[in-house]
Protein backbone atom coordinates (compact mmCIF):
# COMPACT_ATOMS: atom_id res chain seq x y z
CA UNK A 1 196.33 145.48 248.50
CA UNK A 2 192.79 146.22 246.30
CA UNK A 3 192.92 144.30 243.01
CA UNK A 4 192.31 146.80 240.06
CA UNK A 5 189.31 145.49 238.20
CA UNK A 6 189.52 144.89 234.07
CA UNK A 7 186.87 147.79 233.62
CA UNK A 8 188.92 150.43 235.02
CA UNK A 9 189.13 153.67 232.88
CA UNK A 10 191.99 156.12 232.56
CA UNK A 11 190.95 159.08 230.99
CA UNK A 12 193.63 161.58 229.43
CA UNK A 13 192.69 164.47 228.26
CA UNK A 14 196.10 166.38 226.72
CA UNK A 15 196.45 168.84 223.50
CA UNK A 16 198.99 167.30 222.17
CA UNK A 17 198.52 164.05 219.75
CA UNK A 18 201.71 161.87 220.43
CA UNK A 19 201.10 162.38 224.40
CA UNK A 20 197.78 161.33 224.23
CA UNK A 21 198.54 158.22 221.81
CA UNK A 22 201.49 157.19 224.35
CA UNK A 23 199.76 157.45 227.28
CA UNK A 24 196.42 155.32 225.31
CA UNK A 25 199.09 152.64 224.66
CA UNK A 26 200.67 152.60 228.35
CA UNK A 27 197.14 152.35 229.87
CA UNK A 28 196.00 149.53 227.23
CA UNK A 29 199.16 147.39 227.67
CA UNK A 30 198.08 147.26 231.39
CA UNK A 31 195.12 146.21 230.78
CA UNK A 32 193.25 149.19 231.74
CA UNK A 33 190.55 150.83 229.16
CA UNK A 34 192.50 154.46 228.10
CA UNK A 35 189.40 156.73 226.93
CA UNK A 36 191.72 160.49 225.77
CA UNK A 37 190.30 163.91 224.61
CA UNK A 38 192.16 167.27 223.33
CA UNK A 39 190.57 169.72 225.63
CA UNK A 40 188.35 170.15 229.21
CA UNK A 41 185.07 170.58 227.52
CA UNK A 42 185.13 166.87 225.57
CA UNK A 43 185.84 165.30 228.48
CA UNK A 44 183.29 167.43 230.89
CA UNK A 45 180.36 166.18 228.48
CA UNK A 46 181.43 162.47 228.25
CA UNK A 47 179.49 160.39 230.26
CA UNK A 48 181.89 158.45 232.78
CA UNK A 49 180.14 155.56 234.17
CA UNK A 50 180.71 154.52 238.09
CA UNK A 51 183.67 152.55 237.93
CA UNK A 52 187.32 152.93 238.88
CA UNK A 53 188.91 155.57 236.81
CA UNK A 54 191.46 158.17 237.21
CA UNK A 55 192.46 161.12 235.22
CA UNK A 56 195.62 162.20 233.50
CA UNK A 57 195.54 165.72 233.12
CA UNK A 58 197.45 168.17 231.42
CA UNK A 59 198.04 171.18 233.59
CA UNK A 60 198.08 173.53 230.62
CA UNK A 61 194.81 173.21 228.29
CA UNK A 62 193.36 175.46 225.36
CA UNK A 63 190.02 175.97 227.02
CA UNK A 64 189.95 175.56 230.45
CA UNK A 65 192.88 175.99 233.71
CA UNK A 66 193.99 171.78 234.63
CA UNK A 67 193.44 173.59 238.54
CA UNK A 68 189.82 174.89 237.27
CA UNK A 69 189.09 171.23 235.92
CA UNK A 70 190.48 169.63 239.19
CA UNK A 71 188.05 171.47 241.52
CA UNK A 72 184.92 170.71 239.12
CA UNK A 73 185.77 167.15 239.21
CA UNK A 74 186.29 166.37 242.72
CA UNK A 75 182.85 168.54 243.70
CA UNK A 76 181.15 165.93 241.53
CA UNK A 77 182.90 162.98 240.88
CA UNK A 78 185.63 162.85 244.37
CA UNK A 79 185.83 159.12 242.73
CA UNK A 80 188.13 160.08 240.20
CA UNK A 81 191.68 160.98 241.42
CA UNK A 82 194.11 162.90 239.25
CA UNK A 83 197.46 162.44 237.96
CA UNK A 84 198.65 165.92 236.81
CA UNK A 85 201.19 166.51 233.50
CA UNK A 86 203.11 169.66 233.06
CA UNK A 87 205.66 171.17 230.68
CA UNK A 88 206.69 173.54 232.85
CA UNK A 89 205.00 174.53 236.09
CA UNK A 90 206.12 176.31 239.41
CA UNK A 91 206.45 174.70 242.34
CA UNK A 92 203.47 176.76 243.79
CA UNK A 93 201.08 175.04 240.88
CA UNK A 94 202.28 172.14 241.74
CA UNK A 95 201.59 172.33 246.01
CA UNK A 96 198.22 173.52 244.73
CA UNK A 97 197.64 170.65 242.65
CA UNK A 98 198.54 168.12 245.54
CA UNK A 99 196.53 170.19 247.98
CA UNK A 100 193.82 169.82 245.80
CA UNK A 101 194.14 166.29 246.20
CA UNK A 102 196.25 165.17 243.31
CA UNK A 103 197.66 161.82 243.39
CA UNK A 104 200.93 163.04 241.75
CA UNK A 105 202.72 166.11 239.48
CA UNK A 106 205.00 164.62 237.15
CA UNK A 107 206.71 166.73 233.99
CA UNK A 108 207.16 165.95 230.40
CA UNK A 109 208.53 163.81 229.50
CA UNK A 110 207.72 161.30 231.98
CA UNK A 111 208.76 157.98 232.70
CA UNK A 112 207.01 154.80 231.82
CA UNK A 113 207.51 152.83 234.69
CA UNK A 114 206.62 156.01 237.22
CA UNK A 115 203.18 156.96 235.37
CA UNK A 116 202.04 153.00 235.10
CA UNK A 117 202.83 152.93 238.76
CA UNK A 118 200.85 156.22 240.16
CA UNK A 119 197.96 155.25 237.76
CA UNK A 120 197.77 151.62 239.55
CA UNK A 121 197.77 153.91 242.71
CA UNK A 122 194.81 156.20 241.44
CA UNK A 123 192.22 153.76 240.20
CA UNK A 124 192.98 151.76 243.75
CA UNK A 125 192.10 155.23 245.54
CA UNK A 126 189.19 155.17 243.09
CA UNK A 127 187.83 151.54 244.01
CA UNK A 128 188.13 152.41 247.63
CA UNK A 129 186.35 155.42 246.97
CA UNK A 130 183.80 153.97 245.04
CA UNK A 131 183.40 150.97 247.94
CA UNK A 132 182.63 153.54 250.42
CA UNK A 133 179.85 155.34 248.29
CA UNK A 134 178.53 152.21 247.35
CA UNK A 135 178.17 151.44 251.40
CA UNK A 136 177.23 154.72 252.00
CA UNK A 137 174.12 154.36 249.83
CA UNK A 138 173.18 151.12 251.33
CA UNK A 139 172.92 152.71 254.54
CA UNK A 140 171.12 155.61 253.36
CA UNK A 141 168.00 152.85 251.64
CA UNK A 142 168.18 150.79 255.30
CA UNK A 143 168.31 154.06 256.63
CA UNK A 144 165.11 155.26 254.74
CA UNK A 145 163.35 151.82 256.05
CA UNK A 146 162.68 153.08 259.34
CA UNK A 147 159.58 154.67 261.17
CA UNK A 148 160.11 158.45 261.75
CA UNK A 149 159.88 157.06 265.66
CA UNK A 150 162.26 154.08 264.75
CA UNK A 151 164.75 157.46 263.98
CA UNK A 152 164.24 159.17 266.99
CA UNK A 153 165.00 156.17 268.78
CA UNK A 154 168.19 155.24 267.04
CA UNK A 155 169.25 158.78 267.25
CA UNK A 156 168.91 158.88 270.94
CA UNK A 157 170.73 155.08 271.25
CA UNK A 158 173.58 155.97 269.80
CA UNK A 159 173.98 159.18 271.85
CA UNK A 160 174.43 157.48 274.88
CA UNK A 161 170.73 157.17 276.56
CA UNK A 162 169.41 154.19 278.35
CA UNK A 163 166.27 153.07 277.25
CA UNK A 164 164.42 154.03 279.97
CA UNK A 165 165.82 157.28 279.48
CA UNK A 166 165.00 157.07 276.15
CA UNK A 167 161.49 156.79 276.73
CA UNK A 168 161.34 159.55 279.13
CA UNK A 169 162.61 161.50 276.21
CA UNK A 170 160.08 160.47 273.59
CA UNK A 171 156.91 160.21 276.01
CA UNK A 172 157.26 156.38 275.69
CA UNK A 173 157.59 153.43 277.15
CA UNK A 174 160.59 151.50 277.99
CA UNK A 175 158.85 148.13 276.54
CA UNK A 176 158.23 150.04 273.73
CA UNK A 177 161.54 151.67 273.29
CA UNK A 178 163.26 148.15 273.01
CA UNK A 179 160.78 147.43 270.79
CA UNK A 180 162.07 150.27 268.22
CA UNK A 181 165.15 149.31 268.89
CA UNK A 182 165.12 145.82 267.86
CA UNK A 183 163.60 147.21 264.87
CA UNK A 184 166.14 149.59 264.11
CA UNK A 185 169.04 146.71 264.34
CA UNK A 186 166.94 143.85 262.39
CA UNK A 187 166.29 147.02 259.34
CA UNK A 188 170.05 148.67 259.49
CA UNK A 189 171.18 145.11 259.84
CA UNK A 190 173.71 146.03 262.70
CA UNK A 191 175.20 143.16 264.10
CA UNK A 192 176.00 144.66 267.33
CA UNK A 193 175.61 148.48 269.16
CA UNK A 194 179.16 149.39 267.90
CA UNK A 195 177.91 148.85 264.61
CA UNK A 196 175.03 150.72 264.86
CA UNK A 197 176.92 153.63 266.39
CA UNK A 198 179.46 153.42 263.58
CA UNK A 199 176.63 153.72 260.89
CA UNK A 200 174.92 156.51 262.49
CA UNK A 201 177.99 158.40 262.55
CA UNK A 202 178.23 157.69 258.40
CA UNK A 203 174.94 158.69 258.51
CA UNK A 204 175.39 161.84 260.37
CA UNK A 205 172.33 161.41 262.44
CA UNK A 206 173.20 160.91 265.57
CA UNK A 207 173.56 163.49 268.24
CA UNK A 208 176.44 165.28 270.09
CA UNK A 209 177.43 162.44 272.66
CA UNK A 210 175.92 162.73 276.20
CA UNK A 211 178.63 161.94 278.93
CA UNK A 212 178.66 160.42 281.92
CA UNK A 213 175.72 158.16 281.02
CA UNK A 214 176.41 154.30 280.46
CA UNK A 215 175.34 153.03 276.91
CA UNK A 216 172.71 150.13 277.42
């Protein structure tokens, strides 16, 4: 199981004062950093720094919809998971909520133990997600390393083509071709073809595999 570091942040944003204050103690007790607000807009113009967080939210707000504010955050911020509060809400809200990718829907009042428990859950979704990006961008400077022929290479590699096949395809040849493609490992520092295969498909630049053609 991830660790949850000390910097983690739970944000709460929730109209009402003694919610917000119980919620600030809960998350500071456990050691996490509680940061609240009283409506949508204060917490949409915060900055919130790259670290794992999740978000209590209050389904019912004075200035914006909690569903509105869910789909805002996870098109910029998919880092952030949310744990949704509700007076009173339908079921339909709620399956919307979770489809939306809500870590839970719990109603007021909630319990202690169950709202400590699904925020430990969130901000360990939120340092996995935050791992991945962090890889991802990694990738995407190694990635940015290589010759516009070093590309074409690896693109055709991890497709499936032999190298001499390779170098038919590029007007190459096949001397050359392993040359690239020693390149190409040594830069995305791919310890073996799986690898390589593995990061092209993170990278999305690999083409639609060729069949019945042995890899190399």
């Amino acid at each position: 199981m991830l660790s949850v570091p000390a910097t983690s942040i739970v944000y709460i944003i929730d109209d009402q004062d003694s919610i917000r204050e119980s919620l600030s103690e809960l998350a500071g007790a456990a050691g996490w950093c509680p940061v609240t607000f009283s409506s949508a807009a204060e917490f949409l113009s915060y900055p919130r720094p790259s670290v794992p967080s999740c978000l209590i939210l209050d389904m019912t707000l004075p200035d914006l919809d909690g569903l509105e504010l869910q789909r805002r955050i996870t098109t910029k911020r998919s880092h952030i998971p949310i744990i949704f509060l509700a007076g009173d809400a339908d079921i339909s809200t709620a399956v919307r909520a979770m489809k939306g990718g809500a870590v839970d829907f719990l109603m007021k009042p909630f319990d202690v133990q169950v709202m400590q428990r699904e925020i430990g859950e969130a901000l360990r979704r939120s340092e996995s997600a935050l791992r991945r990006e962090n890889e991802l961008s990694v990738l995407r400077a190694d990635y940015g390393l290589l010759t516009h022929r070093e590309r074409e290479v690896m693109q055709l590699v991890v497709s499936g083509m032999l190298n001499k096949q390779v170098g038919g395809e590029l007007g190459i040849s096949e001397i050359t071709v392993k040359a690239h493609r020693g390149n190409v490992m040594r830069k995305m520092k791919a310890e073996s073809f799986a690898a390589l295969v593995t990061m092209s498909a993170r990278l999305r630049v690999s083409r639609p595999l060729i069949t019945n053609i042995p890899v190399n």
